[in-house]
Structure formats: structure tokens, C-alpha cells
N, C-alpha and C. Protein backbone atom coordinates (compact mmCIF):
# COMPACT_ATOMS: atom_id res chain seq x y z
N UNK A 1 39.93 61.94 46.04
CA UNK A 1 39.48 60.72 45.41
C UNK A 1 40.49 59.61 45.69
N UNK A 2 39.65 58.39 45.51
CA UNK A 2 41.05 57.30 45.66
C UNK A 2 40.80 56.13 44.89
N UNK A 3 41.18 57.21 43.48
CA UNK A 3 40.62 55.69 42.11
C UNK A 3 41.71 54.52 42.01
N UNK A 4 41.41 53.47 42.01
CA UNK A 4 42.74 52.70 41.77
C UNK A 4 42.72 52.30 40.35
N UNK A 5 44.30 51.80 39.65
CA UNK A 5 44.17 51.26 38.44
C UNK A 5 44.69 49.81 38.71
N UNK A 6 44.19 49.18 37.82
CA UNK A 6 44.58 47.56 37.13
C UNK A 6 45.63 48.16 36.20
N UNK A 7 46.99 47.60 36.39
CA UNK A 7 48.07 48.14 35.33
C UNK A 7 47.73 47.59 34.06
N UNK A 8 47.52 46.03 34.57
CA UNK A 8 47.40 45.16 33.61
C UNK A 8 46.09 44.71 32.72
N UNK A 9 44.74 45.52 33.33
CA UNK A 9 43.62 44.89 32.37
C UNK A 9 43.34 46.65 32.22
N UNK A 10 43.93 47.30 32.36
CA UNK A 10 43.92 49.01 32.26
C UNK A 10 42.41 49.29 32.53
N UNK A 11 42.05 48.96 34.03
CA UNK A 11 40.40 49.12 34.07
C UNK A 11 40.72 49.88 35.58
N UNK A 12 40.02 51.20 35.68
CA UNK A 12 39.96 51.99 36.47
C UNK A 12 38.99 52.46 37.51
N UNK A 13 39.10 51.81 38.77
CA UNK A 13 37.67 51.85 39.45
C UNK A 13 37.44 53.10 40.67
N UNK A 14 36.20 53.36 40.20
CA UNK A 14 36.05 54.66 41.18
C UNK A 14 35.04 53.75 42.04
N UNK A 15 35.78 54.47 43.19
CA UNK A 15 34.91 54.06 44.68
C UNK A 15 33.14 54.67 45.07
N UNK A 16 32.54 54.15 45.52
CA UNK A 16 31.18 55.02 45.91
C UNK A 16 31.69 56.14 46.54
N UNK A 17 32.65 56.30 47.71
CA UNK A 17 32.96 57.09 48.31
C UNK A 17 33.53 58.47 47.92
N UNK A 18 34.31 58.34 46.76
CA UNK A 18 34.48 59.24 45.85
C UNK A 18 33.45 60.26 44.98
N UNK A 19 32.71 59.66 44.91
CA UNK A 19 31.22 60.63 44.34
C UNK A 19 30.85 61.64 45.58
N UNK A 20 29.51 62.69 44.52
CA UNK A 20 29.15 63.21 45.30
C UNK A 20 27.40 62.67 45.73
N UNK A 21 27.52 62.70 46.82
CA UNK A 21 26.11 62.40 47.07
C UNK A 21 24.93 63.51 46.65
N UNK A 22 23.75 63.39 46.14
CA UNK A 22 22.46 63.87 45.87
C UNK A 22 21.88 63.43 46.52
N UNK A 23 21.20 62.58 46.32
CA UNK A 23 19.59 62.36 47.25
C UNK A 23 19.22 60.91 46.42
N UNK A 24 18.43 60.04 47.91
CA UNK A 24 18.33 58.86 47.57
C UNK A 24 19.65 57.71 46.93
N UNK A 25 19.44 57.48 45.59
CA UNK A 25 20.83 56.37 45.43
C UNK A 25 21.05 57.29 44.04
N UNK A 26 21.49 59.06 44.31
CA UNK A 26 21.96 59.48 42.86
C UNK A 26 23.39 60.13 43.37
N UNK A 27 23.92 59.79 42.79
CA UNK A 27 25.30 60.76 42.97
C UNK A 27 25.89 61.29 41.53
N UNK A 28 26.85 62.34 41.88
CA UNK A 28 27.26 62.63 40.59
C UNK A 28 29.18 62.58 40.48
N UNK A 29 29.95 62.88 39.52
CA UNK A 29 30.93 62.92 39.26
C UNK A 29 31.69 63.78 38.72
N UNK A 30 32.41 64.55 39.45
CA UNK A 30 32.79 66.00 38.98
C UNK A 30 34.00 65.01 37.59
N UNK A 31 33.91 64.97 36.02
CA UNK A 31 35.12 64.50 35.89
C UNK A 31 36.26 64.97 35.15
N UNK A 32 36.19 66.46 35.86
CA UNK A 32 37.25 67.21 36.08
C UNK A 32 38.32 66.62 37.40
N UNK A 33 37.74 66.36 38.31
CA UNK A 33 38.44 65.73 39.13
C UNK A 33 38.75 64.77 39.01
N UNK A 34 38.11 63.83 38.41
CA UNK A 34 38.29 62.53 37.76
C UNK A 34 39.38 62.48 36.65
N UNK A 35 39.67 63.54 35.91
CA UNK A 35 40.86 63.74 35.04
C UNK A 35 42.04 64.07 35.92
N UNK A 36 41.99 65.15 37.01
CA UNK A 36 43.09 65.74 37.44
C UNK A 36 43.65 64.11 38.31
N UNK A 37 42.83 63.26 39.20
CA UNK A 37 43.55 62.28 39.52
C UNK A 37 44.20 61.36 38.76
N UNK A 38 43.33 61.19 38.16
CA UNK A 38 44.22 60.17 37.10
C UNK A 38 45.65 60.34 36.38
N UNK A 39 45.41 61.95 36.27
CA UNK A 39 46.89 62.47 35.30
C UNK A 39 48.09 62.53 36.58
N UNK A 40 47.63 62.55 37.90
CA UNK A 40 48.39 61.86 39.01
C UNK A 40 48.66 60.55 39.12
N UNK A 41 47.95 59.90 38.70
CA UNK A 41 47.97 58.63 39.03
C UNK A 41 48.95 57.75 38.16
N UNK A 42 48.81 58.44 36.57
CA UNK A 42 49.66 57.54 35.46
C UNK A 42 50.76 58.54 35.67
N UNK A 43 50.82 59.74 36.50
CA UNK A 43 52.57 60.06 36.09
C UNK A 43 53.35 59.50 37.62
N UNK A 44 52.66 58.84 38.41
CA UNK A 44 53.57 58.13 39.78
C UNK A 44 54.42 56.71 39.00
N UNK A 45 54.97 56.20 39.81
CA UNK A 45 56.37 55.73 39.47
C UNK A 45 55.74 54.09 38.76
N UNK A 46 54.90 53.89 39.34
CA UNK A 46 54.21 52.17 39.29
C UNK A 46 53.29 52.66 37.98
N UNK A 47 52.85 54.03 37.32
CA UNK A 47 52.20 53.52 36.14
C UNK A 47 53.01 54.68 34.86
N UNK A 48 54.06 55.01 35.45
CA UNK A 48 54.71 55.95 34.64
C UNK A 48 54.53 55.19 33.02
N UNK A 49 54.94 54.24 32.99
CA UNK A 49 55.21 52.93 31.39
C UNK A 49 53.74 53.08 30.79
N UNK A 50 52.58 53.23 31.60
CA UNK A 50 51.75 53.31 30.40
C UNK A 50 51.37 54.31 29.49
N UNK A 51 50.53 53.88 28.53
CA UNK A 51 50.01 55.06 27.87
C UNK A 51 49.09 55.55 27.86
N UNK A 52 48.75 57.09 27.41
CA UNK A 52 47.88 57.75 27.48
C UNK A 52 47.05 56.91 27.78
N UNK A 53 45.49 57.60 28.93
CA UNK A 53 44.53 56.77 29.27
C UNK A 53 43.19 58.00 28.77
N UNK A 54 43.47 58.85 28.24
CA UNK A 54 42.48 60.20 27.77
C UNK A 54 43.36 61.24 26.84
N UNK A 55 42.27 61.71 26.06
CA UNK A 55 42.23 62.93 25.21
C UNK A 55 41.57 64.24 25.74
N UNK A 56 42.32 65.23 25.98
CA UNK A 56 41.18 66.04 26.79
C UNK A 56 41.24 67.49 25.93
N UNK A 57 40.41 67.61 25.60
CA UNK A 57 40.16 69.22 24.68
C UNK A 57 39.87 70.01 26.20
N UNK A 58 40.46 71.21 25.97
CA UNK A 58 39.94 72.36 27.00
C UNK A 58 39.47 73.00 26.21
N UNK A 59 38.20 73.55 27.54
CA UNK A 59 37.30 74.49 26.77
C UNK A 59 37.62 75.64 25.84
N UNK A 60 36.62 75.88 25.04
CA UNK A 60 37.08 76.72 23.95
C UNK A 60 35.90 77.84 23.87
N UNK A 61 36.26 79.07 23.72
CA UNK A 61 35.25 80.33 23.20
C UNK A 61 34.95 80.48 21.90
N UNK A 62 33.62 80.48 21.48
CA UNK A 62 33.75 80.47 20.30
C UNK A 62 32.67 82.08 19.96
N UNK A 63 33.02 83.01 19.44
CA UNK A 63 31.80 84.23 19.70
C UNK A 63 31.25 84.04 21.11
N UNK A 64 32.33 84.29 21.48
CA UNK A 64 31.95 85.17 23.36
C UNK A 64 31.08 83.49 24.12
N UNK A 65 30.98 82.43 23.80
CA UNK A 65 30.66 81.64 24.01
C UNK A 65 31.40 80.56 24.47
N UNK A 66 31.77 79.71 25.88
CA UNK A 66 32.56 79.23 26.47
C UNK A 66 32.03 77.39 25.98
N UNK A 67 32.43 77.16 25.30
CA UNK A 67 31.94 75.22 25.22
C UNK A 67 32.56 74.43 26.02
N UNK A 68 32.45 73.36 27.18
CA UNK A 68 32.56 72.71 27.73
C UNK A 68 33.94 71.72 27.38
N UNK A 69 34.65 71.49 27.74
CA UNK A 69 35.21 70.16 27.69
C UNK A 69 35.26 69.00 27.08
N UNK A 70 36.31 68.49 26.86
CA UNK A 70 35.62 66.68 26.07
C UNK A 70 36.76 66.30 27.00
N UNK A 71 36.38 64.83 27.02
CA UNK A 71 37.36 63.75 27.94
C UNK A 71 37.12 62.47 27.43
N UNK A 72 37.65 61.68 26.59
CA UNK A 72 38.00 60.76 25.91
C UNK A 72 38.77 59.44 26.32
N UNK A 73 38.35 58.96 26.64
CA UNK A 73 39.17 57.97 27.33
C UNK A 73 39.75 56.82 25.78
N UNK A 74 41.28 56.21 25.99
CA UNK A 74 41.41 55.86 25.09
C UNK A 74 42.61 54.85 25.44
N UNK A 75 42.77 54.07 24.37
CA UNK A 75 44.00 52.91 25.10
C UNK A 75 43.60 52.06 25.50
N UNK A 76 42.38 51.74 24.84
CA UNK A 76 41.71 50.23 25.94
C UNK A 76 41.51 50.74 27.69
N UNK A 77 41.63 51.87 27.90
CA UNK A 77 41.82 52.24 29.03
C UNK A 77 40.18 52.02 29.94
N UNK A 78 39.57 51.24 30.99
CA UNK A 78 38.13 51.36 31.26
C UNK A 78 37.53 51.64 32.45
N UNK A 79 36.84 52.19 32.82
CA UNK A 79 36.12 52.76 34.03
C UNK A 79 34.98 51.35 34.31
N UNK A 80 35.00 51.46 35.77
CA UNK A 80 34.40 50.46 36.30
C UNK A 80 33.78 51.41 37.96
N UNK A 81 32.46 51.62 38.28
CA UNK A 81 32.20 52.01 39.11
C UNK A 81 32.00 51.09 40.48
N UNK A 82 32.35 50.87 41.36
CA UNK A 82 32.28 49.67 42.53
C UNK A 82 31.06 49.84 42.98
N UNK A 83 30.66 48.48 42.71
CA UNK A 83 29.06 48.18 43.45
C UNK A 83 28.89 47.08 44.61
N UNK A 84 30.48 46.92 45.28
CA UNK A 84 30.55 46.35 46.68
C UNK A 84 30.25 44.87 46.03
N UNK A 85 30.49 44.28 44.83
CA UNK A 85 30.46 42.84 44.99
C UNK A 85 29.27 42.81 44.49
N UNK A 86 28.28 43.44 43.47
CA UNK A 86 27.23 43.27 42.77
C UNK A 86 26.04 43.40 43.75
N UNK A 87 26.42 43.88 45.08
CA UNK A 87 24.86 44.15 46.23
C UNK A 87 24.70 45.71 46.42
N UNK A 88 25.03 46.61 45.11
CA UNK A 88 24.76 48.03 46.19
C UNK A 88 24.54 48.43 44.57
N UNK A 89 23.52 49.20 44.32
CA UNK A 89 22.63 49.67 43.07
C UNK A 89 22.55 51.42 43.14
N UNK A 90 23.00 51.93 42.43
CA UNK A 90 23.03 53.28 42.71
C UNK A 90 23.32 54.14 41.23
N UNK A 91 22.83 55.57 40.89
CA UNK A 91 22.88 56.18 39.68
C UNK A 91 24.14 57.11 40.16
N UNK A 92 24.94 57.39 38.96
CA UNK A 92 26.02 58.23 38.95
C UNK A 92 25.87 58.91 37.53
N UNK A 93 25.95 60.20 37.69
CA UNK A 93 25.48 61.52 36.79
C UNK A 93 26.76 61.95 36.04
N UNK A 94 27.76 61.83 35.32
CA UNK A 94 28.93 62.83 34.88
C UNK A 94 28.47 63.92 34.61
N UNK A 95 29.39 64.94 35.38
CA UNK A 95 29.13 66.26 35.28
C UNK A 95 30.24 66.81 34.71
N UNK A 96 30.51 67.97 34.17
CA UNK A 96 31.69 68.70 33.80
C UNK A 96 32.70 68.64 32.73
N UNK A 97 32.14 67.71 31.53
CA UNK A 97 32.58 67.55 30.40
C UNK A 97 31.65 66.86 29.35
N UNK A 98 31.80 67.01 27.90
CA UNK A 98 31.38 66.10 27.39
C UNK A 98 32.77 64.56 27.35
N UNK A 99 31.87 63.83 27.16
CA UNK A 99 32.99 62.47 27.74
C UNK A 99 32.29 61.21 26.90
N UNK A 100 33.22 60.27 27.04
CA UNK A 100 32.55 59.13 26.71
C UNK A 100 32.80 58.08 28.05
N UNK A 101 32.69 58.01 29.38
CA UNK A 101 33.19 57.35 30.36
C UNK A 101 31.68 56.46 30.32
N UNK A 102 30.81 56.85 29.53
CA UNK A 102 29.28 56.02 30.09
C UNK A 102 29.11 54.89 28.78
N UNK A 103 30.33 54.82 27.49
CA UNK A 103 30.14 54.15 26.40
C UNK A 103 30.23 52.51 26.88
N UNK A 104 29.24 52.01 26.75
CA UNK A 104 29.33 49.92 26.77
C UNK A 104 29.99 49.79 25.72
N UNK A 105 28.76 50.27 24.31
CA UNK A 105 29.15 49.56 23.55
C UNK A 105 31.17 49.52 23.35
N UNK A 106 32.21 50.34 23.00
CA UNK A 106 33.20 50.58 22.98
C UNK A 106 34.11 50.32 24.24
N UNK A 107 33.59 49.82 25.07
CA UNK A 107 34.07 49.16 26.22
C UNK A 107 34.54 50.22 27.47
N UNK A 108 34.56 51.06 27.36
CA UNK A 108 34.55 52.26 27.80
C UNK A 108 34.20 52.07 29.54
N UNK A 109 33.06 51.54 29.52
CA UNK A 109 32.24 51.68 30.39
C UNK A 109 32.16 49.73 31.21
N UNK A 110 32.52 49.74 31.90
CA UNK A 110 32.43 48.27 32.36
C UNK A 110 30.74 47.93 33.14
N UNK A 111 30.15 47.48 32.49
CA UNK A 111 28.86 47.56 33.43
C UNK A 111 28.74 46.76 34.21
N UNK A 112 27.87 47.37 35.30
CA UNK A 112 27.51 46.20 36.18
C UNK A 112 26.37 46.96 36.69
N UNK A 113 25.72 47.19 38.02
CA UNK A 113 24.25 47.41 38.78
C UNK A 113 24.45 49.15 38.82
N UNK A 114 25.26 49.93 38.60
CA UNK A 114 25.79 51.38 38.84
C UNK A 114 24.69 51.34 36.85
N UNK A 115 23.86 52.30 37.06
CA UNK A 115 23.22 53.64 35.99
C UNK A 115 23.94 54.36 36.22
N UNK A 116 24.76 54.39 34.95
CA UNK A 116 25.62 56.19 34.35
C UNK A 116 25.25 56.87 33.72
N UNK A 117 25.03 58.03 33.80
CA UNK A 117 24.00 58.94 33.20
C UNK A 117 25.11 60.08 32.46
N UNK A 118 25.30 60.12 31.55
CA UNK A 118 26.05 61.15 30.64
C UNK A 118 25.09 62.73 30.89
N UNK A 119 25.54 63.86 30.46
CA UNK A 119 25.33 64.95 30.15
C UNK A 119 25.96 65.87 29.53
N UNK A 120 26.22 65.11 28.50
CA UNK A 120 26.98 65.26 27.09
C UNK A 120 25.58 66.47 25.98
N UNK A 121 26.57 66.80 25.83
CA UNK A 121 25.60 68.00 24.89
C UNK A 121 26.81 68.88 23.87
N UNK A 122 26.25 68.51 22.68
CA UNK A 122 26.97 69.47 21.68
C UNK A 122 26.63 71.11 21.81
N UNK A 123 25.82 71.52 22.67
CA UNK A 123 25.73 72.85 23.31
C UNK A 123 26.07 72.65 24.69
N UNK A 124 26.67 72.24 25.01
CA UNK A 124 27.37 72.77 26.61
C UNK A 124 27.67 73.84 26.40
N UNK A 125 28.00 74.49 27.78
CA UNK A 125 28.70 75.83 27.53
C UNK A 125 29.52 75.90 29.43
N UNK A 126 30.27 76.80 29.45
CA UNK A 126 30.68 77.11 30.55
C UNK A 126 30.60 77.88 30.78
N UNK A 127 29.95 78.32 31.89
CA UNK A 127 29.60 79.85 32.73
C UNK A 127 30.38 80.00 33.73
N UNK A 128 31.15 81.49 33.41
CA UNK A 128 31.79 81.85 34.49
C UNK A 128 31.46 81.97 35.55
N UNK A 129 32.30 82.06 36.65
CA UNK A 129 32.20 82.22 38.18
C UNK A 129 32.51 83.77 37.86
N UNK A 130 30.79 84.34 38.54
CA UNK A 130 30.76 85.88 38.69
C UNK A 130 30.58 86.93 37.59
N UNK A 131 29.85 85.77 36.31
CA UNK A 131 30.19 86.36 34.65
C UNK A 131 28.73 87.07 34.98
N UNK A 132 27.85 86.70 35.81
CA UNK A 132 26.30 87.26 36.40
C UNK A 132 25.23 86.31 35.47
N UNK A 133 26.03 85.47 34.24
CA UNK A 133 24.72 84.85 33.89
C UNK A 133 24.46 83.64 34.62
N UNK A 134 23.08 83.37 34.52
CA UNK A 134 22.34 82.20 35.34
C UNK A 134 21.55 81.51 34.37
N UNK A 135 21.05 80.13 34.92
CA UNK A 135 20.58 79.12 34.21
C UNK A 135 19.57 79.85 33.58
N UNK A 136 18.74 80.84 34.39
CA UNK A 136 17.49 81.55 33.78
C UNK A 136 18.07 82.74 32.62
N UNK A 137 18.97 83.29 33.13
CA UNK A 137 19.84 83.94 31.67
C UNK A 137 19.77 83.20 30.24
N UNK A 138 20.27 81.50 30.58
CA UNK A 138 20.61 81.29 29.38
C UNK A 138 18.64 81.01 28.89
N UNK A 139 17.75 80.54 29.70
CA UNK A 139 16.77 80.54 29.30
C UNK A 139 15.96 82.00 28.26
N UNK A 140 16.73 82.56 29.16
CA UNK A 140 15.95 84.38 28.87
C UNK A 140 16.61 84.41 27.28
N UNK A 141 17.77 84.15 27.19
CA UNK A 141 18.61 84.07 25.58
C UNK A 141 18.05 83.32 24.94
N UNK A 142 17.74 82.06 24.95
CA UNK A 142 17.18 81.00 24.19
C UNK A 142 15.54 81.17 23.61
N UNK A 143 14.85 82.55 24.72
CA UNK A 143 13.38 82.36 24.00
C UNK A 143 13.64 83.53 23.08
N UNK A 144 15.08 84.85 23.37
CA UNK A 144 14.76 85.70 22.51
C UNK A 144 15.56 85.50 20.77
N UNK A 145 16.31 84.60 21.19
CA UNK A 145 16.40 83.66 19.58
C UNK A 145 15.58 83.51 18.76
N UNK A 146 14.69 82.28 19.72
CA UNK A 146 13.26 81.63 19.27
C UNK A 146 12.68 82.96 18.47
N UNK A 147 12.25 84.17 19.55
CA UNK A 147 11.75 85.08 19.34
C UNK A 147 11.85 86.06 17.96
N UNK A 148 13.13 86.20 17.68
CA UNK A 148 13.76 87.20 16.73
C UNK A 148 13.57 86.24 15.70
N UNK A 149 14.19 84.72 15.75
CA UNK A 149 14.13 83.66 14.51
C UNK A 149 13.02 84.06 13.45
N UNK A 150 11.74 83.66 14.76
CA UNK A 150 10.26 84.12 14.06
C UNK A 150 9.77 85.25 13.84
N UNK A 151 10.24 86.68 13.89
CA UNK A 151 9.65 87.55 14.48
C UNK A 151 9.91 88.59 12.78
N UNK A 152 8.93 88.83 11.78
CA UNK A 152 9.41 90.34 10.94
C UNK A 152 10.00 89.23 9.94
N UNK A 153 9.75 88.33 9.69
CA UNK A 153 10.74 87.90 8.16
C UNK A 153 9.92 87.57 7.28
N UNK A 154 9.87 87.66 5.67
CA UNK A 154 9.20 88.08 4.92
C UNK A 154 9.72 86.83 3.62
N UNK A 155 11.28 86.49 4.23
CA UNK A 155 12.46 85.84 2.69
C UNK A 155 12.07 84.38 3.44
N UNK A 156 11.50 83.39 2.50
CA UNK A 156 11.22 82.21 3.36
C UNK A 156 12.41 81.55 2.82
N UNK A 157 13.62 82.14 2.57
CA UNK A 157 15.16 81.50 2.50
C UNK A 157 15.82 81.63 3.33
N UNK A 158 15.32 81.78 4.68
CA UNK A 158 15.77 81.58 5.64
C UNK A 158 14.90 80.79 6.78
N UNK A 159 15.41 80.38 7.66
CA UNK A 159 14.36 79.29 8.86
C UNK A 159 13.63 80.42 9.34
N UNK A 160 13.89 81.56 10.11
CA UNK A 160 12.72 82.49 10.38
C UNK A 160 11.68 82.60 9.51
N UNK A 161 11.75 83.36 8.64
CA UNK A 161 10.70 83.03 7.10
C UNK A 161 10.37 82.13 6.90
N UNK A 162 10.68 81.44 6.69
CA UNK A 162 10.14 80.02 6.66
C UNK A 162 8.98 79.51 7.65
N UNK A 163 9.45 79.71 8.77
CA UNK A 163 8.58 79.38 10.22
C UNK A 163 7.49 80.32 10.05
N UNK A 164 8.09 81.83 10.08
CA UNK A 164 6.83 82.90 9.95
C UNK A 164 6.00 82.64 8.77
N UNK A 165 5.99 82.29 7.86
CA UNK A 165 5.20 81.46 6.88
C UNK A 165 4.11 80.26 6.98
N UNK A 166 5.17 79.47 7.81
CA UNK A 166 4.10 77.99 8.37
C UNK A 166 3.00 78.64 9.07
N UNK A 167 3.53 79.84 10.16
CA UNK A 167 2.68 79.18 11.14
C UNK A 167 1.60 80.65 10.93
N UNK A 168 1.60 81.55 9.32
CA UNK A 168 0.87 82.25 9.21
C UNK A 168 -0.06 81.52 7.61
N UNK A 169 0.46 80.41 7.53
CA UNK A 169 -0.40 79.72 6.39
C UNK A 169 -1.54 78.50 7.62
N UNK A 170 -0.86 78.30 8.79
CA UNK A 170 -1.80 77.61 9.28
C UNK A 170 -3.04 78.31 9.62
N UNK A 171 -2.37 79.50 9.99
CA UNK A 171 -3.44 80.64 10.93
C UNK A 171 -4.84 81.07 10.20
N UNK A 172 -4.28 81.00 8.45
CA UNK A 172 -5.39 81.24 7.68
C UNK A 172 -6.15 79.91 7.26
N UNK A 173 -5.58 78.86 7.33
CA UNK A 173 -6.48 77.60 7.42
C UNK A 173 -7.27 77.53 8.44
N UNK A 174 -6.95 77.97 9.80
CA UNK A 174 -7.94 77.43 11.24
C UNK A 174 -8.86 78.56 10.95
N UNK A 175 -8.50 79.83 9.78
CA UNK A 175 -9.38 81.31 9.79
C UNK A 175 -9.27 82.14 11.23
N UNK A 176 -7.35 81.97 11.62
CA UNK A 176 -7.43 82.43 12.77
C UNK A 176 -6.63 84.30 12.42
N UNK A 177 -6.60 84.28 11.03
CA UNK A 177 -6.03 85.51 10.68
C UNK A 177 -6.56 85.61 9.28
């Protein structure tokens, strides 16, 4: 990567060239890499004096469960994506943390013709390299939740019961049971 900083208006611009290309005008942003340069960048000799420019939580397991990242940018510190002088229009995706690099309102985010697309999720998770689960894994987990949630409950003091209730009080309204 070859982000440069403004010492002085602490605004940090990533190049087009630095992304990864997708298809058509989408690219994305690993910003894991986007952290590891930067923590290069403020410990070289010309920005050693400033301060922190991020907060970064590493991932955490919580019950065998890997949660993603946060990356926080902070210090007045701001991301600015280069759009060649306001003539080049293109989407950029953050991948690889939850983050706030896409916030306007909080200044975070310098806008201009660049769509930033967050993929921030209070369920992220991180899947190992070689752990054997796959996107369809976590799908296959998520319907047998659904599944078990609804499935045999009788105590409507709980959301299963509860659900198995609704949707066996509807069944006798349509006279489908």
C-alpha cells in the first residue's frame, strides 16, 4: 500500500491503486492491511509526535466462536479515498473488521464521489484457515438453531415456545391443524 498522511489536517488518503479490484467500479479494502500500514506509518520518524490514529480490539472467542475485529479510528484522525480530482467514481467495500472508516456523520469519513460500503456486523465471526467450516456451514448452523428454537417446546417462556405457539395458534385459525 502507499497511504499518505497530512501531519497537519490528520487526513489519510488511500490511493485507488491500493484496493483490491472486483468487477466493474467495486473494489474492496482488506483493513487489516490498512491498520498494519498505518501503525508503520505513525511509528517512522516524520509522524513519530502524533497520536494515536485507531483503537483496535483483536479478535476474541467467545464459546468456541471467533468475533471479528473492531478498528476505530480516533484523534480527529480521517480517511479520504482519492477520486483523481473529483473525475473517477468508484465503490470501495471494507472488509476484515468491524470499523467505523465509512462514518460522515463523525468525520471519520471525508466524502467525496468514492461509495464506502461498511460490513460491520455485531455477528461477524472469523473462520479459520483449514478449521473446514464454510459459508454454507455457517448457513447449515443457522437453519438448525432456527430449527431446534422452534422445534418440541411446550413453556411459551421462552422464544421457541413462544414461536411454536404463534405459529400453531395461526395453523388452527387458517384450520390448517
Amino acid at each position: 500500500m502507499a497511504l499518505s498522511l497530512n501531519a497537519g489536517t490528520r487526513v489519510i488518503t488511500v490511493p485507488k491503486a491500493d484496493l483490491t479490484f472486483v468487477s466493474g467500479t467495486l473494489y474492496t479494502l482488506n483493513t487489516e492491511s490498512f491498520r498494519l500500514e498505518m501503525n508503520a506509518l505513525i511509528a517512522s520518524a516524520n509522524y513519530i509526535w502524533l497520536p494515536d490514529y485507531a483503537i483496535r480490539n483483536a479478535p476474541v472467542t467467545v464459546s468456541g466462536t471467533t468475533f471479528a475485529q473492531t478498528l476505530e479510528m480516533i484523534n480527529n484522525f480521517s480517511v479520504t479515498f482519492d477520486d483523481s480530482g473529483g473525475t473517477d467514481q468508484y465503490s470501495v467495500q471494507l472488509e476484515g473488521s468491524n470499523n467505523n472508516l465509512f462514518d460522515i456523520q463523525s468525520g471519520v469519513l471525508n466524502q467525496n464521489l468514492i461509495q464506502v460500503i461498511p460490513t460491520n456486523s455485531a455477528g461477524l465471526i472469523q473462520i479459520q484457515v483449514g478449521s473446514g467450516v464454510t459459508p454454507s456451514d455457517v448457513d447449515d448452523i443457522a437453519t438448525a438453531v432456527w430449527t431446534s428454537a422452534t422445534a418440541d417446546y411446550e413453556d411459551t417462556d421462552t422464544m421457541g415456545g413462544f414461536l411454536t405457539q404463534a405459529v400453531l395458534t395461526v395453523q388452527k385459525f387458517l384450520g390448517l391443524k
